[in-house]
C-alpha atoms as a PDB file:
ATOM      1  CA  UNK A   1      -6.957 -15.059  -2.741  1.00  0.00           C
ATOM      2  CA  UNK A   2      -8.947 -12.593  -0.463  1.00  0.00           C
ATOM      3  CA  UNK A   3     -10.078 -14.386   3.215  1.00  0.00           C
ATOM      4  CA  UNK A   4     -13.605 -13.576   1.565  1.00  0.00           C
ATOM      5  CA  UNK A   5     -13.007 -16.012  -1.881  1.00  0.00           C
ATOM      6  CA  UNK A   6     -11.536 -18.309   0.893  1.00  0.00           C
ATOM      7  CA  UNK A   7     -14.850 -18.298   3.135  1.00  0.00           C
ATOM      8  CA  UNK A   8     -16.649 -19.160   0.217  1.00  0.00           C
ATOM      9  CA  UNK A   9     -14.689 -21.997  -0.914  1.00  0.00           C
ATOM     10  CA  UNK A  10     -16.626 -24.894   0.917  1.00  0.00           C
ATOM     11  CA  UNK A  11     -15.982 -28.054  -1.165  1.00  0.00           C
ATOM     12  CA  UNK A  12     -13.124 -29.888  -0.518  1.00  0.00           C
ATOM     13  CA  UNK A  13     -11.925 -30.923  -3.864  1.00  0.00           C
ATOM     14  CA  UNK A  14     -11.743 -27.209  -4.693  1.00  0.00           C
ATOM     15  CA  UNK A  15      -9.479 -26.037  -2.032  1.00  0.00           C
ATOM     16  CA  UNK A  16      -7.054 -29.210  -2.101  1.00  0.00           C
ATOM     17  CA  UNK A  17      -6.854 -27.804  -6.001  1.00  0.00           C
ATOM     18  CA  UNK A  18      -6.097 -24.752  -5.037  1.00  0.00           C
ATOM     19  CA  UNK A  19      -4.197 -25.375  -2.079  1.00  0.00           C
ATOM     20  CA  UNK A  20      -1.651 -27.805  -4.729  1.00  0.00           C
ATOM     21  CA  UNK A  21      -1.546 -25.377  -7.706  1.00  0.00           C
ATOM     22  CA  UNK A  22      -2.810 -22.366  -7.414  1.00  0.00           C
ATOM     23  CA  UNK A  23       0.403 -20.608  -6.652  1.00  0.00           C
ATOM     24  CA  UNK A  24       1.527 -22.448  -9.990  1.00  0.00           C
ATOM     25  CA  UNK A  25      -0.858 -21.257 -12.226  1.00  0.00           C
ATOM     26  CA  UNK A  26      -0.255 -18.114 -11.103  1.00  0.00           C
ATOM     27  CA  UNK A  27       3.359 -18.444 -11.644  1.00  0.00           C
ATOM     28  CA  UNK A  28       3.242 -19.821 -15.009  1.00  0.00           C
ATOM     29  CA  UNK A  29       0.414 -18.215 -16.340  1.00  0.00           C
ATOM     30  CA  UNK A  30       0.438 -15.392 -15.044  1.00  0.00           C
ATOM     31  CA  UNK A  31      -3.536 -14.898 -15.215  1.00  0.00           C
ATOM     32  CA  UNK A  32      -5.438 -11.657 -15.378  1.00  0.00           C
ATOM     33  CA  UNK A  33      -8.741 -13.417 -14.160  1.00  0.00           C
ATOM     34  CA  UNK A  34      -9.467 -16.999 -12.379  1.00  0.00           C
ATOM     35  CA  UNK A  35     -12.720 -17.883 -12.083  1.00  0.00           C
ATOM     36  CA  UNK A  36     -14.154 -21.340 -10.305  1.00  0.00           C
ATOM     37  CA  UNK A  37     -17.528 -22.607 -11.079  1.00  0.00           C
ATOM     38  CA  UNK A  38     -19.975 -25.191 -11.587  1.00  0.00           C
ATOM     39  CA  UNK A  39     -21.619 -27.803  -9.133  1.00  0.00           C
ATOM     40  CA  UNK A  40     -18.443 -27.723  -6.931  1.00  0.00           C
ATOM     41  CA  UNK A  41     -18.452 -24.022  -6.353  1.00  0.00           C
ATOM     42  CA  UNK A  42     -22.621 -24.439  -6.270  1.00  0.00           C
ATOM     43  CA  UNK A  43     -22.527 -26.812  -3.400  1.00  0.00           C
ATOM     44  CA  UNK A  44     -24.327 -29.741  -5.148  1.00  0.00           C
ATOM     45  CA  UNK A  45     -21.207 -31.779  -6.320  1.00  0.00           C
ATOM     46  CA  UNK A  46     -22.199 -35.428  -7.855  1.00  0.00           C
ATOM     47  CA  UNK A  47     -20.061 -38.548  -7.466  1.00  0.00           C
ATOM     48  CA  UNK A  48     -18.122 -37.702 -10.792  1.00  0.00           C
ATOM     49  CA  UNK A  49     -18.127 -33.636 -10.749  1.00  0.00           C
ATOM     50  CA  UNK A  50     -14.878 -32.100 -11.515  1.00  0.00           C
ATOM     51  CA  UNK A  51     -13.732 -28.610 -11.331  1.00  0.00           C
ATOM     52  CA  UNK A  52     -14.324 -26.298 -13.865  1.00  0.00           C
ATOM     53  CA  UNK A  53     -12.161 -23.468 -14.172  1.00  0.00           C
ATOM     54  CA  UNK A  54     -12.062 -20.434 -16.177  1.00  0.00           C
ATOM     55  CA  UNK A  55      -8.334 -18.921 -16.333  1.00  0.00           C
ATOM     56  CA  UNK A  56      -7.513 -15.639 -18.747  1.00  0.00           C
ATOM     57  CA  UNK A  57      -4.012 -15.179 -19.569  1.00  0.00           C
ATOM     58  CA  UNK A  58      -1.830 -14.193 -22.737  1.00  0.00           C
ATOM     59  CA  UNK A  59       0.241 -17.660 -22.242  1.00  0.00           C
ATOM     60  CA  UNK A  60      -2.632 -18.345 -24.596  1.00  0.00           C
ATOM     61  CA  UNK A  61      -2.181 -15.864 -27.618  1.00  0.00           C
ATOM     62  CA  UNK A  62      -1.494 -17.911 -31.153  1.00  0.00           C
ATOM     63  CA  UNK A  63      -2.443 -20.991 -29.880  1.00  0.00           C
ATOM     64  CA  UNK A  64      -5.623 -22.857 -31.159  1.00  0.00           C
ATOM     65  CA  UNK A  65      -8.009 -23.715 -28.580  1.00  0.00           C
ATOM     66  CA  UNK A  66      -7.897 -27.574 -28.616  1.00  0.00           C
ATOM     67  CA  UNK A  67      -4.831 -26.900 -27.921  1.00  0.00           C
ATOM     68  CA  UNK A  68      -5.142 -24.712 -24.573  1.00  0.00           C
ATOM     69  CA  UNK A  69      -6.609 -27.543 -21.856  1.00  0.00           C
ATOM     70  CA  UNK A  70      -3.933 -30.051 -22.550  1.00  0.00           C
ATOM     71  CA  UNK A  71      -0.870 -27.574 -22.844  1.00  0.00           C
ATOM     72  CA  UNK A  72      -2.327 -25.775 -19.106  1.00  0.00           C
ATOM     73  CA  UNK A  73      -2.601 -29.286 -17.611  1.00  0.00           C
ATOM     74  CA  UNK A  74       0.911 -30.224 -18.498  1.00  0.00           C
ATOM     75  CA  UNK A  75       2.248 -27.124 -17.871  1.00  0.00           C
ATOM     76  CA  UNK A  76       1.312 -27.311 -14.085  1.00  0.00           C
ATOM     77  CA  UNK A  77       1.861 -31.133 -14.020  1.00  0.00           C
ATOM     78  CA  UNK A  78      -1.527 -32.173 -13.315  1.00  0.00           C
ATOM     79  CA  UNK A  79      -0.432 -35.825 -13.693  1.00  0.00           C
ATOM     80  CA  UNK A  80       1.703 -35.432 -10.204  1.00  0.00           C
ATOM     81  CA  UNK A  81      -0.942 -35.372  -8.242  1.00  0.00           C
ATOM     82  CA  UNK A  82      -3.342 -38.501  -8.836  1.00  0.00           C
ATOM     83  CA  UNK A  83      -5.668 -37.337  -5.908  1.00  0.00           C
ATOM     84  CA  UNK A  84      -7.305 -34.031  -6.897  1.00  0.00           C
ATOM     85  CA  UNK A  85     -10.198 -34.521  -8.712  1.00  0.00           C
ATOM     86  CA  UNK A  86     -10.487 -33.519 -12.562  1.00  0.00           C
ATOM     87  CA  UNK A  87     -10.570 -30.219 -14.379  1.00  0.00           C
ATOM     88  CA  UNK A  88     -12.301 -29.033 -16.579  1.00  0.00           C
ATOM     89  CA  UNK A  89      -9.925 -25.713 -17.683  1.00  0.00           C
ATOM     90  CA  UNK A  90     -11.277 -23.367 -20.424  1.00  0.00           C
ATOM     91  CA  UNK A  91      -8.353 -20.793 -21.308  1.00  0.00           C
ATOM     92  CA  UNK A  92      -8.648 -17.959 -22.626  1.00  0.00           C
ATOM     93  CA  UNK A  93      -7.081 -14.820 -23.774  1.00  0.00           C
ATOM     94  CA  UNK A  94      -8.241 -11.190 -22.100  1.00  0.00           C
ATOM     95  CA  UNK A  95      -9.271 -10.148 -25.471  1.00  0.00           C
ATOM     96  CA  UNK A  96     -11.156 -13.709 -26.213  1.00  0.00           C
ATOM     97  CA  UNK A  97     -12.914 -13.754 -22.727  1.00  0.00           C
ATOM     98  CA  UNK A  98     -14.654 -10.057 -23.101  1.00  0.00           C
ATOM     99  CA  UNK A  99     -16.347 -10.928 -26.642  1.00  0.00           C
ATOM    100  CA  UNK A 100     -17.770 -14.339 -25.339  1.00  0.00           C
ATOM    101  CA  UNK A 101     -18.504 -12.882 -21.565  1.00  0.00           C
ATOM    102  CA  UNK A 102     -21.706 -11.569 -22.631  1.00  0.00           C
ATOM    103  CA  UNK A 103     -22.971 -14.390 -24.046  1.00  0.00           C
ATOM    104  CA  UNK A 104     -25.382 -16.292 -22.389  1.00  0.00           C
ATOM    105  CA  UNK A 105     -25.305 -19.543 -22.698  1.00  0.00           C
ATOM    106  CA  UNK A 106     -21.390 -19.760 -22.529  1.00  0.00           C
ATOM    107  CA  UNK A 107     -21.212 -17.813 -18.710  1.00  0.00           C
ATOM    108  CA  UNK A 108     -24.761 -17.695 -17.516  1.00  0.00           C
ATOM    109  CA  UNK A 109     -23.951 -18.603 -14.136  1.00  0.00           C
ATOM    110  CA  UNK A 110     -20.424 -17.719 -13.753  1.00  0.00           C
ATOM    111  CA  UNK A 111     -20.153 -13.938 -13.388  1.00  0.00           C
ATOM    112  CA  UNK A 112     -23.647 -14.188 -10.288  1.00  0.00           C
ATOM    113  CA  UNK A 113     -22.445 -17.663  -8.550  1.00  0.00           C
ATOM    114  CA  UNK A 114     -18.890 -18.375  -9.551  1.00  0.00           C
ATOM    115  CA  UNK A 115     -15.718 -17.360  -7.470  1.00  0.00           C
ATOM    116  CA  UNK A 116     -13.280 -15.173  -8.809  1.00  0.00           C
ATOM    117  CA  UNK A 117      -9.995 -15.818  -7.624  1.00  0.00           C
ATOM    118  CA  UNK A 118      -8.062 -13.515  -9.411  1.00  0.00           C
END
């Protein structure tokens, strides 16, 4: 992550997240994109916001997508660290992420005020 992305990272939540597993993901995943978003990233975080992340990767291919948020949060053993704050992962293969990236109502904020991390 670029000293720019990290500059732009304000919320707390966000960068203990990253700051615990974002060298994981990256491991295990091996993601071509990372993108944060959402109320965290917006500055207007509510009592109960969690994090909603974006991360492409093949890790994904053949698998249905109910399938996807579970596997990722097990995968980087979410479960070991009680005091981050929830996420909210949609996963996606390169190929799956460019049809839906135009569409509106799916990213409308994500490519002007989300963070790409990777």
């Amino acid at each position: 992550m670029t000293q720019i992305q990290k500059n732009r990272i304000k919320d707390q939540a966000l960068q203990k997240f990253l700051d615990a597993l974002l060298n994981i993901i990256i491991d295990k995943f091996k993601p071509t994109e990372l993108w944060l978003w959402g109320s965290r990233v917006y500055g207007v975080p509510r009592k109960y916001s969690d994090i909603d992340l974006i991360i492409i990767s093949d890790a994904f291919k053949n698998m249905r997508m109910i399938k996807r948020r579970p596997y990722f949060l097990r995968s980087i053993e979410f479960d070991k660290y009680p005091d981050l704050e929830d996420v909210d992962a949609f996963c996606y293969t390169q190929e799956e992420f460019e049809k839906k990236k135009n569409d509106p109502w799916m990213f409308k904020d994500l490519f002007s005020r989300g963070i790409r991390i990777i």
